[in-house]
N, C-alpha and C. Protein backbone atom coordinates (compact mmCIF):
# COMPACT_ATOMS: atom_id res chain seq x y z
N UNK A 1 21.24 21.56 -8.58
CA UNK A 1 20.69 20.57 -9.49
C UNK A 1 20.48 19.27 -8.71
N UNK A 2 19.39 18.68 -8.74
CA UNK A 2 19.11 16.99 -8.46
C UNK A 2 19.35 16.00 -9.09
N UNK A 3 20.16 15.56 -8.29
CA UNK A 3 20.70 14.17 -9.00
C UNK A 3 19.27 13.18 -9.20
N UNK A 4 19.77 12.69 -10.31
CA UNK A 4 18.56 11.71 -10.67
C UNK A 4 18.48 10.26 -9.49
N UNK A 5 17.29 10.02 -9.18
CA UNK A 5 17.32 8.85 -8.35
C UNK A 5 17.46 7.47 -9.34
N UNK A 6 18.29 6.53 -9.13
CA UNK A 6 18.50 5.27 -9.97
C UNK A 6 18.52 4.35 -9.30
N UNK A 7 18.75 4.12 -7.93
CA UNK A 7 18.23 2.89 -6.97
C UNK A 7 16.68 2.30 -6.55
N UNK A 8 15.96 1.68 -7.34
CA UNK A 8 14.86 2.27 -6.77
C UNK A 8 14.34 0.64 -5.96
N UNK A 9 15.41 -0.06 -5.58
CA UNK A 9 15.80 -1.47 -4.49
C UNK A 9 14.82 -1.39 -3.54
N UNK A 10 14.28 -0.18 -2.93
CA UNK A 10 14.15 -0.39 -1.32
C UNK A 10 12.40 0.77 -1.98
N UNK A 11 12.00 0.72 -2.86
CA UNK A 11 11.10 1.82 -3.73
C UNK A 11 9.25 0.32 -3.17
N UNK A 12 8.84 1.49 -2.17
CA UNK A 12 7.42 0.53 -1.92
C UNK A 12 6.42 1.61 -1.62
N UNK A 13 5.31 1.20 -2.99
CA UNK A 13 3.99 1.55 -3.21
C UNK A 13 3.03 1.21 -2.71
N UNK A 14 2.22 2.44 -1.60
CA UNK A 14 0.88 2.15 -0.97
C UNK A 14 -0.17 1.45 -2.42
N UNK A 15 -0.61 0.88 -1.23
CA UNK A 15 -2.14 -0.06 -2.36
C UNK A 15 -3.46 1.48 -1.82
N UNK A 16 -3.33 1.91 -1.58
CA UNK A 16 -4.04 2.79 -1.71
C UNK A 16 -4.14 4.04 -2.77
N UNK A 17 -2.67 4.18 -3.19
CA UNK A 17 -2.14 5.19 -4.39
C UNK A 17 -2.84 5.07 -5.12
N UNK A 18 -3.26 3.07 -5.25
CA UNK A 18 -4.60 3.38 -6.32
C UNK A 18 -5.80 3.05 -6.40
N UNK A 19 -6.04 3.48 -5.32
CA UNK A 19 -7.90 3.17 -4.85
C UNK A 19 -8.32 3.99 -5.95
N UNK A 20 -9.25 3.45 -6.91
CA UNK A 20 -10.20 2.33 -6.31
C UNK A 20 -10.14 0.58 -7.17
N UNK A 21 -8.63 0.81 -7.55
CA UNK A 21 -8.38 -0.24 -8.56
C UNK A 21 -8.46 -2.03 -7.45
N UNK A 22 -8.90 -3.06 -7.73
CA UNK A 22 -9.01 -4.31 -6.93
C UNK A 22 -7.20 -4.60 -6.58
N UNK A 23 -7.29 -5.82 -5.73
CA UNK A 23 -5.87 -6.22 -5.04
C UNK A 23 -4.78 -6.77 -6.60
N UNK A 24 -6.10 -7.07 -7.13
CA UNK A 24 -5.15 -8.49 -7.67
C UNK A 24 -4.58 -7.02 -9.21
N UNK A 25 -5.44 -6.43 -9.47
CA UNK A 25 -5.01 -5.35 -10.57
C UNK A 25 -3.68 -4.68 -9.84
N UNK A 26 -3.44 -4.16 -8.64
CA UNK A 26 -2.96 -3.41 -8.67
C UNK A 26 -1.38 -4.04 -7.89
N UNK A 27 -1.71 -5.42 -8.13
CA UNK A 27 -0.11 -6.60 -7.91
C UNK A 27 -0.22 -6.28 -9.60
N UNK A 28 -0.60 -6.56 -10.29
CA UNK A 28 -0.22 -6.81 -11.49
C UNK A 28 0.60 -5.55 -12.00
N UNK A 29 -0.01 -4.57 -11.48
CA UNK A 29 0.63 -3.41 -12.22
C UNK A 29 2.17 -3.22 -11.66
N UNK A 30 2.06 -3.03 -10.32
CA UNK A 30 3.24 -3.39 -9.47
C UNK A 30 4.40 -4.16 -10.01
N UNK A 31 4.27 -5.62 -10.35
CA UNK A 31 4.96 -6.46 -10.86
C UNK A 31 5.16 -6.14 -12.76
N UNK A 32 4.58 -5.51 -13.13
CA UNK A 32 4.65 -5.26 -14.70
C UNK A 32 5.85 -4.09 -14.33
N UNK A 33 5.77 -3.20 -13.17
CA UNK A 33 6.27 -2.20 -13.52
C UNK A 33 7.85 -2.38 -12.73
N UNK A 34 8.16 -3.29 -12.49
CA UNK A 34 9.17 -3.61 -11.64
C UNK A 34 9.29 -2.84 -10.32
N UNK A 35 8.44 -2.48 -9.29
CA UNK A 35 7.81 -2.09 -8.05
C UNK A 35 8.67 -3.27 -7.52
N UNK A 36 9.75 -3.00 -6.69
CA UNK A 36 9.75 -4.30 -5.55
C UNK A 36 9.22 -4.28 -4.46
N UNK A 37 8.07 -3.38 -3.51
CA UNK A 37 7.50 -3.31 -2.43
C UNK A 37 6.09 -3.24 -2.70
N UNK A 38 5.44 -3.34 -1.75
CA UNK A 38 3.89 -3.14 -1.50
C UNK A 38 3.79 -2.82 -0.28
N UNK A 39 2.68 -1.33 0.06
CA UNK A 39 2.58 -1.47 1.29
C UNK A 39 0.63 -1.33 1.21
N UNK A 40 0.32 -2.66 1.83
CA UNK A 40 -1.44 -2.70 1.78
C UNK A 40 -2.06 -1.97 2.84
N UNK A 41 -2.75 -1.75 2.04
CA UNK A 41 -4.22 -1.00 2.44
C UNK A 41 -5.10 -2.39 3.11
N UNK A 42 -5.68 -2.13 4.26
CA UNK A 42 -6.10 -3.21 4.97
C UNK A 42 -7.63 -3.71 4.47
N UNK A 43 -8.17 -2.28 3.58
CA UNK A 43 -9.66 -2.89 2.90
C UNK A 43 -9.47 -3.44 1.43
N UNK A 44 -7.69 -3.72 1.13
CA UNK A 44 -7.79 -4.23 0.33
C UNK A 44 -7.62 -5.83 0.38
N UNK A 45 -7.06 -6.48 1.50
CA UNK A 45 -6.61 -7.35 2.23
C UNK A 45 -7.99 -7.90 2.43
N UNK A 46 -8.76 -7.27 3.03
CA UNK A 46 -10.24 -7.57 3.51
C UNK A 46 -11.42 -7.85 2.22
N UNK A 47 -11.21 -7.24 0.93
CA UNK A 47 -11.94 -7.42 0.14
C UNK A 47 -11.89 -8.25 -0.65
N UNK A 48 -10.31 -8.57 -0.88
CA UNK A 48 -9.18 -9.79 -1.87
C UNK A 48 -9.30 -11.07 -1.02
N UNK A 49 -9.67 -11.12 0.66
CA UNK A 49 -9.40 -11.98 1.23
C UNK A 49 -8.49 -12.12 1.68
N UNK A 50 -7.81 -12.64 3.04
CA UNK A 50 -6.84 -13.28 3.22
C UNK A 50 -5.80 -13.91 2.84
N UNK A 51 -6.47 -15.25 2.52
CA UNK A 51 -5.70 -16.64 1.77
C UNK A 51 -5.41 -15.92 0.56
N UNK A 52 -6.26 -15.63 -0.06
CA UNK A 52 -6.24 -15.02 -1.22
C UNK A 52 -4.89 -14.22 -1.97
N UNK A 53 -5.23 -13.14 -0.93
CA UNK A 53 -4.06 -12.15 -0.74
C UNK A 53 -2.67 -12.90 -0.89
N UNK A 54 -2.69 -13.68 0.41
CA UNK A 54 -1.32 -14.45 0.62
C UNK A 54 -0.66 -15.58 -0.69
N UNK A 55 -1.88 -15.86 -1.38
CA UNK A 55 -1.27 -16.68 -2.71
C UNK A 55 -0.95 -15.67 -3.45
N UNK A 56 -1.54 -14.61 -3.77
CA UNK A 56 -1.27 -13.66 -4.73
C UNK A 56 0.15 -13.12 -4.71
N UNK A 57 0.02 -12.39 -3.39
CA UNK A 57 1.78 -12.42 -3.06
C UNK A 57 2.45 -13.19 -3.35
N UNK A 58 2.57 -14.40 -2.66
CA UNK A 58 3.39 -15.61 -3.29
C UNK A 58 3.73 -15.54 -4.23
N UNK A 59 3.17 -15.71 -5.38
CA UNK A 59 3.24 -15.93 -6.95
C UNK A 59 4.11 -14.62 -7.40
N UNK A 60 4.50 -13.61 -6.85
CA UNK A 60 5.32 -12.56 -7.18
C UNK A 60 6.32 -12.74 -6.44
N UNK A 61 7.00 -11.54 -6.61
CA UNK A 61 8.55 -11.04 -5.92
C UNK A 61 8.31 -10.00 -5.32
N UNK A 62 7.51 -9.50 -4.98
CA UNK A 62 6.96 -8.27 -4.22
C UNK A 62 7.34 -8.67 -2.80
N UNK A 63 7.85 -7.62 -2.31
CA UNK A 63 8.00 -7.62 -0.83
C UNK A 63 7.00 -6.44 0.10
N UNK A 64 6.28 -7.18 0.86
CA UNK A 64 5.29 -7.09 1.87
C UNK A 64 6.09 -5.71 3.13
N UNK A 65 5.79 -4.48 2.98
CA UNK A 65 6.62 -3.39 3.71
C UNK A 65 5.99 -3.06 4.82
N UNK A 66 4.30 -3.08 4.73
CA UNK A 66 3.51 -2.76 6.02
C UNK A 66 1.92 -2.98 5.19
N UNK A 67 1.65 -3.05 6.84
CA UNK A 67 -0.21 -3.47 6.24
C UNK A 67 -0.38 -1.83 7.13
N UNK A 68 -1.76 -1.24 6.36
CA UNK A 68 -2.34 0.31 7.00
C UNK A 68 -3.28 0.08 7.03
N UNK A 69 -4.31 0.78 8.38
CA UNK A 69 -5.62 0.86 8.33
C UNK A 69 -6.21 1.70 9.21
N UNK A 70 -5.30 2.63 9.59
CA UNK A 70 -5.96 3.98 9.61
C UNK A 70 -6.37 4.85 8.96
N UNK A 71 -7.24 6.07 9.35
CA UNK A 71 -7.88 6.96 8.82
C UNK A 71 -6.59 7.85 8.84
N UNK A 72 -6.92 9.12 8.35
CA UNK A 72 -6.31 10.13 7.94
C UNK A 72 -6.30 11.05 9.26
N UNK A 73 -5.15 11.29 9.55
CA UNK A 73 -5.67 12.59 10.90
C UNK A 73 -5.57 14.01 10.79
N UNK A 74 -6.65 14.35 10.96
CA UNK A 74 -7.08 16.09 10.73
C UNK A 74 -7.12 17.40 11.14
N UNK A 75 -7.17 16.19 12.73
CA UNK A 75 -7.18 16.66 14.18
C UNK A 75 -6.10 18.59 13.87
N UNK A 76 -6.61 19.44 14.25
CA UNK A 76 -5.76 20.84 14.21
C UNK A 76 -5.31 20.76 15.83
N UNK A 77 -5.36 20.21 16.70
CA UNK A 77 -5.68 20.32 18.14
C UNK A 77 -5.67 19.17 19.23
N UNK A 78 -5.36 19.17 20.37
CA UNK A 78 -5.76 18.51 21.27
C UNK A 78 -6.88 18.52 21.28
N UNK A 79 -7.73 19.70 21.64
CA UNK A 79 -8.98 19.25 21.57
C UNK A 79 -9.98 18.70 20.75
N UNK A 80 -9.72 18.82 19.40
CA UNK A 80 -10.26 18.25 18.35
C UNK A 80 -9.96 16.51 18.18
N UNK A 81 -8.83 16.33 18.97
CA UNK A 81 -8.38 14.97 19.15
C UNK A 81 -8.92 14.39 19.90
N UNK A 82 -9.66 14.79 21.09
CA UNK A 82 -10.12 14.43 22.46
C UNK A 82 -11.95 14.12 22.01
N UNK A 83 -12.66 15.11 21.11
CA UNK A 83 -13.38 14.92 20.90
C UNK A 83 -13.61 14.22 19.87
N UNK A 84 -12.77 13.73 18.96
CA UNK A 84 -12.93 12.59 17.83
C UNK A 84 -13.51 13.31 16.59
N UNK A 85 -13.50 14.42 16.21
CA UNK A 85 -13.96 14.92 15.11
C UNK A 85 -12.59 15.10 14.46
């Protein structure tokens, strides 16, 4: 049997989980839902702006876990890696 998880202190949600919702919707939801992390998606950073971004944060209690902006890797192979497909 699994114990139920009840700490959820150290609990941080990609901004991508909910593409294709905007920056500032998906702090709100975050902060409605008692989320204490964020981890951004870098075209969301880029679309919200900068400054932007950084007041938005501010104004919450959200803690900032990592910025992402890589692609997905698919690669089956070295060689599929080498050639970039």
């Amino acid at each position: 049997m699994t114990e139920k998880l009840r700490d959820l202190s150290r609990l941080s949600i990609h901004t991508q989980t909910f593409q294709p919702w905007p920056l500032d919707e998906i702090v709100t939801a975050y902060v409605k839902a008692e989320i204490p992390g964020i981890t951004l998606w870098r075209n969301h950073v880029e679309d919200y702006g900068l400054k932007e971004t950084i007041k938005l944060l501010r104004d919450t209690k959200l803690q900032v876990t990592g910025l992402g902006d890589a692609g997905f890797l698919v690669a089956t192979g070295a060689a599929d890696r080498e050639a970039g497909d």
